[in-house]
Protein backbone atom coordinates (compact mmCIF):
# COMPACT_ATOMS: atom_id res chain seq x y z
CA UNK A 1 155.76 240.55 1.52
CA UNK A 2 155.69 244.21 1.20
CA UNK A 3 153.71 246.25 3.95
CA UNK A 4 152.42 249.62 3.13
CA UNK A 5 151.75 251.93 6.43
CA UNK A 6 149.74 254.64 4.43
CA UNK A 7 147.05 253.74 6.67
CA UNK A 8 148.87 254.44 9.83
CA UNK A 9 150.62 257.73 8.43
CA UNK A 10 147.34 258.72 7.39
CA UNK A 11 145.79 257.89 10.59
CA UNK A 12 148.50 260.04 12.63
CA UNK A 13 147.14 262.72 11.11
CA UNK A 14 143.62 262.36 10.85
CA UNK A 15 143.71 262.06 7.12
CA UNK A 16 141.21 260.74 4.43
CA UNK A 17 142.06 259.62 1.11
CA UNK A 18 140.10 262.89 -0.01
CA UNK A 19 142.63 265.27 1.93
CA UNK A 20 145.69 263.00 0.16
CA UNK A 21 144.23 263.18 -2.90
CA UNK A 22 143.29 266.95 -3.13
CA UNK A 23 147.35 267.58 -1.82
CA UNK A 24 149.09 265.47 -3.67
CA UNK A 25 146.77 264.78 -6.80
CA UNK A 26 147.29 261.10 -7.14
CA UNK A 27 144.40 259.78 -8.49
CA UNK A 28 141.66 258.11 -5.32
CA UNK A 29 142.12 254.36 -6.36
CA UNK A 30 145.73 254.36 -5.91
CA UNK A 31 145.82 255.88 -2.49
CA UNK A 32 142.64 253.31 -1.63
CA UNK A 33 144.44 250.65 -2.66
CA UNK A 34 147.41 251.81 -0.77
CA UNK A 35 145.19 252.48 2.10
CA UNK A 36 143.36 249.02 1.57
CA UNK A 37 147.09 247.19 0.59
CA UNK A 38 145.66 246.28 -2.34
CA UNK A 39 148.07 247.18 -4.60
CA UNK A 40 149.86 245.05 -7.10
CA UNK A 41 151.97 247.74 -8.24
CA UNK A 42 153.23 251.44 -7.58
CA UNK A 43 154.88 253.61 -9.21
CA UNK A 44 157.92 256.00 -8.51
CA UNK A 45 155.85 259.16 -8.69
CA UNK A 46 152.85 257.98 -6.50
CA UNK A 47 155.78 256.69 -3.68
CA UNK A 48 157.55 260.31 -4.36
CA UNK A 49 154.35 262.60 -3.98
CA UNK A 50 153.31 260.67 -0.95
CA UNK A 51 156.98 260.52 0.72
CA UNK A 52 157.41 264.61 -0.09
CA UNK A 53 153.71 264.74 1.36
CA UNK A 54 154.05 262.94 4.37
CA UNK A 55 157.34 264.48 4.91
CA UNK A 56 159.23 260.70 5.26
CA UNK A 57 161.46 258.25 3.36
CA UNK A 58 160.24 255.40 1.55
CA UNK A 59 161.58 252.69 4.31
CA UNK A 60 158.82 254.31 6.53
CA UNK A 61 156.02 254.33 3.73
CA UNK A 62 156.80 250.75 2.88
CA UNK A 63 158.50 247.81 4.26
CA UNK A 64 159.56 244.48 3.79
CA UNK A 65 158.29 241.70 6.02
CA UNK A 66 159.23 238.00 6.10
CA UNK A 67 157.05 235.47 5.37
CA UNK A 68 156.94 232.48 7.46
C-alpha cells in the first residue's frame, strides 16, 4: 500500500487545497484526492509540481507501507 502525506505536508503549513492549487495549478480533484488518498493513479507532473512546491523528494510525499 502506498501512503500519500499531502495531508500532513499541507497541514505543516497551514495549507488548503485552494492555496496548492492556485501555486502549483494542478487541477482541485487531484490534490483532494491526494489529500483524501483517494487516488488510483498520479502522474509524474502532479508528483513533480507538488515535490518542487513543497520543497521535498518524492520518498517524503509518498511511501510504501506493508500490508499485514
Amino acid at each position: 500500500m502506498i501512503k500519500c502525506h499531502l495531508s500532513r505536508l499541507m497541514g505543516e503549513q497551514k495549507l488548503k487545497v485552494s492555496d496548492v492549487e492556485r501555486a502549483t495549478g494542478l487541477h482541485r480533484h487531484k490534490i483532494s484526492a491526494l489529500y483524501k488518498e483517494t487516488a488510483v493513479k498520479v502522474d509524474l507532473e502532479t508528483i513533480d509540481k507538488l515535490c518542487e512546491f513543497f520543497s521535498c523528494d518524492v520518498g517524503d510525499l509518498f511511501e510504501k507501507i506493508s500490508s499485514e
